[in-house]
C-alpha atoms as a PDB file:
ATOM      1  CA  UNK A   1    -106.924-104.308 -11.735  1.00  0.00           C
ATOM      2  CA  UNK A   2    -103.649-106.162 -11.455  1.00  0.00           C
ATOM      3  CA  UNK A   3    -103.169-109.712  -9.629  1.00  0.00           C
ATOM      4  CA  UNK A   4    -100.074-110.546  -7.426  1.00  0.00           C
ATOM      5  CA  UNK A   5     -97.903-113.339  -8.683  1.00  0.00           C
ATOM      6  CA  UNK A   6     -95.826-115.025  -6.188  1.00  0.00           C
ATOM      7  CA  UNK A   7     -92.356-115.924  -8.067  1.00  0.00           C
ATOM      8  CA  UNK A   8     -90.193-118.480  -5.949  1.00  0.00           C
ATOM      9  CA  UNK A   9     -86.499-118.899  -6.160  1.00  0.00           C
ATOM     10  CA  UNK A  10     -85.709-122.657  -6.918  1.00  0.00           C
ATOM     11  CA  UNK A  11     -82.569-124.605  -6.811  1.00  0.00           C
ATOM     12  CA  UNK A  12     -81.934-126.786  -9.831  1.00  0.00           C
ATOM     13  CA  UNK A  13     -82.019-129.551  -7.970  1.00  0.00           C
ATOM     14  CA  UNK A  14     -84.225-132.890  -8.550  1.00  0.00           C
ATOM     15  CA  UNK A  15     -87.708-132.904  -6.817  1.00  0.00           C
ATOM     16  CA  UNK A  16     -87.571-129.673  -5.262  1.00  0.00           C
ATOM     17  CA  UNK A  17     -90.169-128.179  -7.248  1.00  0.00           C
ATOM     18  CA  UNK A  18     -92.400-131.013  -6.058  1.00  0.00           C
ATOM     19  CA  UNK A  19     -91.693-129.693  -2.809  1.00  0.00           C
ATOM     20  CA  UNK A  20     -92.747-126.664  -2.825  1.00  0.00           C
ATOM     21  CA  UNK A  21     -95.863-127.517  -4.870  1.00  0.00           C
ATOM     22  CA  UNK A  22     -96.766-129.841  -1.973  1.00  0.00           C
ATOM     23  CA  UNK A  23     -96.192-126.970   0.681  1.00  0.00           C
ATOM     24  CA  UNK A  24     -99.039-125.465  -1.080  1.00  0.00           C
ATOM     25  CA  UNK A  25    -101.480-128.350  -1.610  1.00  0.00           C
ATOM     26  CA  UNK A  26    -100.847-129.983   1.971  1.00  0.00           C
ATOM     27  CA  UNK A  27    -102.176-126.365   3.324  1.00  0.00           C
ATOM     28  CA  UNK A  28    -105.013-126.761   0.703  1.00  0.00           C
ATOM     29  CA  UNK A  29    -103.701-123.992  -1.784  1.00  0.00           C
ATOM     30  CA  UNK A  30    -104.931-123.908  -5.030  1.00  0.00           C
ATOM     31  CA  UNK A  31    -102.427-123.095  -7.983  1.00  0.00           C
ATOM     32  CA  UNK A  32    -104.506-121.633 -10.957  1.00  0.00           C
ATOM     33  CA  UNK A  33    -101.102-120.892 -13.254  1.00  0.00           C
ATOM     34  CA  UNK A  34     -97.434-121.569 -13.046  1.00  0.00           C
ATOM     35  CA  UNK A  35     -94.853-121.658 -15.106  1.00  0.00           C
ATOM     36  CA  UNK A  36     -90.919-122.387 -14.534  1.00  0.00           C
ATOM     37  CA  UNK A  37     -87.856-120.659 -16.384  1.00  0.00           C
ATOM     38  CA  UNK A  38     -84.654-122.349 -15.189  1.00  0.00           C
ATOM     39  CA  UNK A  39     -80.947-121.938 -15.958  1.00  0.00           C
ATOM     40  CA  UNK A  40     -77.941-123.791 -15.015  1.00  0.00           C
ATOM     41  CA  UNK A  41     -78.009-123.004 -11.428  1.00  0.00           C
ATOM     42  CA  UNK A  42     -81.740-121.737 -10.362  1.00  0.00           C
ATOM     43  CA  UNK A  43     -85.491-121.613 -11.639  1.00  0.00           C
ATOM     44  CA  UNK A  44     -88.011-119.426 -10.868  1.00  0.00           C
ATOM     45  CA  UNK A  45     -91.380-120.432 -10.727  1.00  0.00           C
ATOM     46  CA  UNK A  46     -93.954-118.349 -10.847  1.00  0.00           C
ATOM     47  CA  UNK A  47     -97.498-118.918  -9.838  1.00  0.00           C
ATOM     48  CA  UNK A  48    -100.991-117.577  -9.532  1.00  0.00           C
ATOM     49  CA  UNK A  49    -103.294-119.322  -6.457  1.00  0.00           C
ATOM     50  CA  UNK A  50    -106.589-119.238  -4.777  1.00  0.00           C
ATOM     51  CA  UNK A  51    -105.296-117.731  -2.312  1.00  0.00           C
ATOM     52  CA  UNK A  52    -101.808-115.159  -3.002  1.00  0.00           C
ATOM     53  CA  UNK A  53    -101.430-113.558   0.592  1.00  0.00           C
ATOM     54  CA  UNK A  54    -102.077-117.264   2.772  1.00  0.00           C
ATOM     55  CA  UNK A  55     -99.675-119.091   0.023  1.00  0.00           C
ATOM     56  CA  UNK A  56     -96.809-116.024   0.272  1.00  0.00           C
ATOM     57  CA  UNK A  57     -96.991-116.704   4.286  1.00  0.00           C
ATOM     58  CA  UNK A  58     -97.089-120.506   3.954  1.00  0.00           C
ATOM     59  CA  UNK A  59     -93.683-120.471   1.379  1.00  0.00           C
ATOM     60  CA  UNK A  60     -91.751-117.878   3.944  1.00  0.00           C
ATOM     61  CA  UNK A  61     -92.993-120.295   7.126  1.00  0.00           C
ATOM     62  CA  UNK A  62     -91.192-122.992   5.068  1.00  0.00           C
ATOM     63  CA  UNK A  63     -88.276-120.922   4.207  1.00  0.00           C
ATOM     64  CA  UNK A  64     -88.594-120.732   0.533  1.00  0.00           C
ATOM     65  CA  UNK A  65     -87.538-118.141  -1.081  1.00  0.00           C
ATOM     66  CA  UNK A  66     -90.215-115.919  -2.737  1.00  0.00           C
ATOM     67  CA  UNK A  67     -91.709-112.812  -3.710  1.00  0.00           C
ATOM     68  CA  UNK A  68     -95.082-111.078  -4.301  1.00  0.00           C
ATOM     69  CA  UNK A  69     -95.252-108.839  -7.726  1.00  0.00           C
ATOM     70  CA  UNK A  70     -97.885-107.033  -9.888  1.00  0.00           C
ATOM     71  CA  UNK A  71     -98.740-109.008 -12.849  1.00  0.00           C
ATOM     72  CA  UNK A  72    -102.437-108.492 -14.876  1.00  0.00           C
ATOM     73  CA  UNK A  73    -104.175-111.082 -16.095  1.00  0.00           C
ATOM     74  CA  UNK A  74    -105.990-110.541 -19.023  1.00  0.00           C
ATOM     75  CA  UNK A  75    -109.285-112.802 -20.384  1.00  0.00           C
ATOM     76  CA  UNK A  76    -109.266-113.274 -24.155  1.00  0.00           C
ATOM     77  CA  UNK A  77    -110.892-115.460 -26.661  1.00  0.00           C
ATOM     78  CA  UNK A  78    -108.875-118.293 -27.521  1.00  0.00           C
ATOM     79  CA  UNK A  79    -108.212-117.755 -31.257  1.00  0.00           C
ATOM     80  CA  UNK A  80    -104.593-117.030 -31.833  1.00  0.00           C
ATOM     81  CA  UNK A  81    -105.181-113.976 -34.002  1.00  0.00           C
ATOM     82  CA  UNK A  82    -106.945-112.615 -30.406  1.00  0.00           C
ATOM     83  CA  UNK A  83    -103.611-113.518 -28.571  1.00  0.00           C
ATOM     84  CA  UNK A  84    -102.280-111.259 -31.164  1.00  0.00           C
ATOM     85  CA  UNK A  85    -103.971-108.832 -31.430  1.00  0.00           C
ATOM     86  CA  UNK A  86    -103.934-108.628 -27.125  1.00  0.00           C
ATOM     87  CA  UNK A  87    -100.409-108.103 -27.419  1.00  0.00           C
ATOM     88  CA  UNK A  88    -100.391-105.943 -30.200  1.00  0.00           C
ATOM     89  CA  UNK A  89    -102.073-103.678 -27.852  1.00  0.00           C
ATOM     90  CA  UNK A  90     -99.532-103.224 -25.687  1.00  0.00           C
ATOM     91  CA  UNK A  91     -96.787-103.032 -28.190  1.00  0.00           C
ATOM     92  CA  UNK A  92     -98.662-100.059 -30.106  1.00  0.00           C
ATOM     93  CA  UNK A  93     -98.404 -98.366 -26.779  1.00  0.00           C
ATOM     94  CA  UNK A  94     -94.909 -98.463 -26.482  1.00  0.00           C
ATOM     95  CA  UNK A  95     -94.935-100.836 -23.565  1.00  0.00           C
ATOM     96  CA  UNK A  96     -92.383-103.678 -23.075  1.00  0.00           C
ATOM     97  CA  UNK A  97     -93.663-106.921 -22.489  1.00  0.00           C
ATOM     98  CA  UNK A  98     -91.424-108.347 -19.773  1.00  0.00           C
ATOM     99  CA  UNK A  99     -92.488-112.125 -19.821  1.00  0.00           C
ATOM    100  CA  UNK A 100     -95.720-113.893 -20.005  1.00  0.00           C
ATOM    101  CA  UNK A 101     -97.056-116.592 -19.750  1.00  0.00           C
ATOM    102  CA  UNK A 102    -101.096-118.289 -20.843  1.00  0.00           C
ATOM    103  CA  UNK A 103    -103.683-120.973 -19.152  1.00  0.00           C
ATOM    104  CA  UNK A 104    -107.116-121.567 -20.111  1.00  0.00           C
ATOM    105  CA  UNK A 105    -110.090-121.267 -16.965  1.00  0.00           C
ATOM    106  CA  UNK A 106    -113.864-122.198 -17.212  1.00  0.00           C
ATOM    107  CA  UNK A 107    -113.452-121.776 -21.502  1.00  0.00           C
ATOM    108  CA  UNK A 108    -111.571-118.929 -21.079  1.00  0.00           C
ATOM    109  CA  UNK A 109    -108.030-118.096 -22.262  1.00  0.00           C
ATOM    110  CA  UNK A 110    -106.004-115.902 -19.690  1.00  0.00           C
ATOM    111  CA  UNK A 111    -102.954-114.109 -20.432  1.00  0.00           C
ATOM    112  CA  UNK A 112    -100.932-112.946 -17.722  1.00  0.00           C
ATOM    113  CA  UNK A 113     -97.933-110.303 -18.328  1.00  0.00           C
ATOM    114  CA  UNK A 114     -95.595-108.331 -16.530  1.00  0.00           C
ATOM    115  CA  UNK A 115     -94.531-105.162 -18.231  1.00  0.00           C
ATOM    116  CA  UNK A 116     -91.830-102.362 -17.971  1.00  0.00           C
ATOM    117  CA  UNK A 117     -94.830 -99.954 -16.890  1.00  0.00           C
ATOM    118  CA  UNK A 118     -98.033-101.107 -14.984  1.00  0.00           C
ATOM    119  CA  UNK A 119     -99.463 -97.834 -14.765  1.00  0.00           C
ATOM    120  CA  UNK A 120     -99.179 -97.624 -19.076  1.00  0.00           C
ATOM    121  CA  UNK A 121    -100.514-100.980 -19.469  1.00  0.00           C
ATOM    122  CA  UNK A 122    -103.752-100.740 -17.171  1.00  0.00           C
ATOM    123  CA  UNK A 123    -104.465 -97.109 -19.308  1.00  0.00           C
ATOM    124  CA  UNK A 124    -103.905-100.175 -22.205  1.00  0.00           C
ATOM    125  CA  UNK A 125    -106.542-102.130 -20.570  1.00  0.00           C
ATOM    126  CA  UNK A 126    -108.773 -99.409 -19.990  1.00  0.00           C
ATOM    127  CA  UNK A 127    -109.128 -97.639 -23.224  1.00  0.00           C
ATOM    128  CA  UNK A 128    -109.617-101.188 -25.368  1.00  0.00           C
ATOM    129  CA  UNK A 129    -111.780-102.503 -22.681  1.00  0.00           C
ATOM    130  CA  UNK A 130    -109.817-105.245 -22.279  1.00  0.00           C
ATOM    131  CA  UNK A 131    -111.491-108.001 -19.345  1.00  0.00           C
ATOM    132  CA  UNK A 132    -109.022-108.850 -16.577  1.00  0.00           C
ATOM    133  CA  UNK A 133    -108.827-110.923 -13.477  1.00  0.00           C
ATOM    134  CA  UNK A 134    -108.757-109.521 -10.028  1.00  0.00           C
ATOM    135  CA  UNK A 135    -107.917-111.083  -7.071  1.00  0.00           C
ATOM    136  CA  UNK A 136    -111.150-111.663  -5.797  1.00  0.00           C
ATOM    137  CA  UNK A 137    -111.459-114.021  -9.174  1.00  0.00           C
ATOM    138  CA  UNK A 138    -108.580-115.958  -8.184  1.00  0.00           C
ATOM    139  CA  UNK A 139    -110.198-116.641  -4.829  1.00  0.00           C
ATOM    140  CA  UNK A 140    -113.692-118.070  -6.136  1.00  0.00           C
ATOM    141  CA  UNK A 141    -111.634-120.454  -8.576  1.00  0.00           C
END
């Protein structure tokens, strides 16, 4: 029920987040989602591929610095008041949204969160039937 997300450990410094993304497309890795939160020093970018385990292996071949975590990744209709009302959710159950981040696939709006309890938010999922993303949906992308 939940995707891995691989989150990579960037310096701030110019064009080395084109590097990384062309690790990844030079071994013909898809990236479905990303999205970067930097600070002063460091970013972190975090991505969804085609392909989480072969990407995770390529990045460490290349010594980059990067991890695999739990994330879901939750289909909704695109109207904001259905982003909402997703979230909502979530929040209702006492769960604490960690970050998260949105794309749109095939007409679809995806939302993709990390919470402060995984276990929680898939009971979430499960009792409002909520549609999610596995893996093997990343891969046929």
């Amino acid at each position: 029920m939940t995707v891995k997300q691989i989150s990579v450990f960037l310096e701030n410094k110019y064009g080395r987040l084109n590097e990384i993304l062309a690790i990844l497309r030079d071994e013909s890795v898809k990236v479905v989602a990303a999205t970067l939160a930097d600070t002063i020093d460091y970013g972190i970018l975090r991505i969804l591929t085609t392909d989480q385990q072969k990407a995770y292996r390529i990045l460490l071949e290349h010594a980059v610095s990067a991890n695999m975590s739990e994330v879901l990744a939750v289909s909704f209709n695109s109207q904001l008041d259905t982003l909402s009302n997703t979230v909502e959710k979530f929040t209702q159950a006492g769960i604490t949204i960690e970050y998260m981040y949105c794309f749109s696939l095939c007409g679809k709006s995806i939302l993709v969160l990390r919470t402060n309890n995984m276990t929680a938010a898939i009971d979430v999922v499960r009792k409002n039937n909520l549609t999610v993303l596995s893996e093997t949906d990343l891969m046929n992308l």
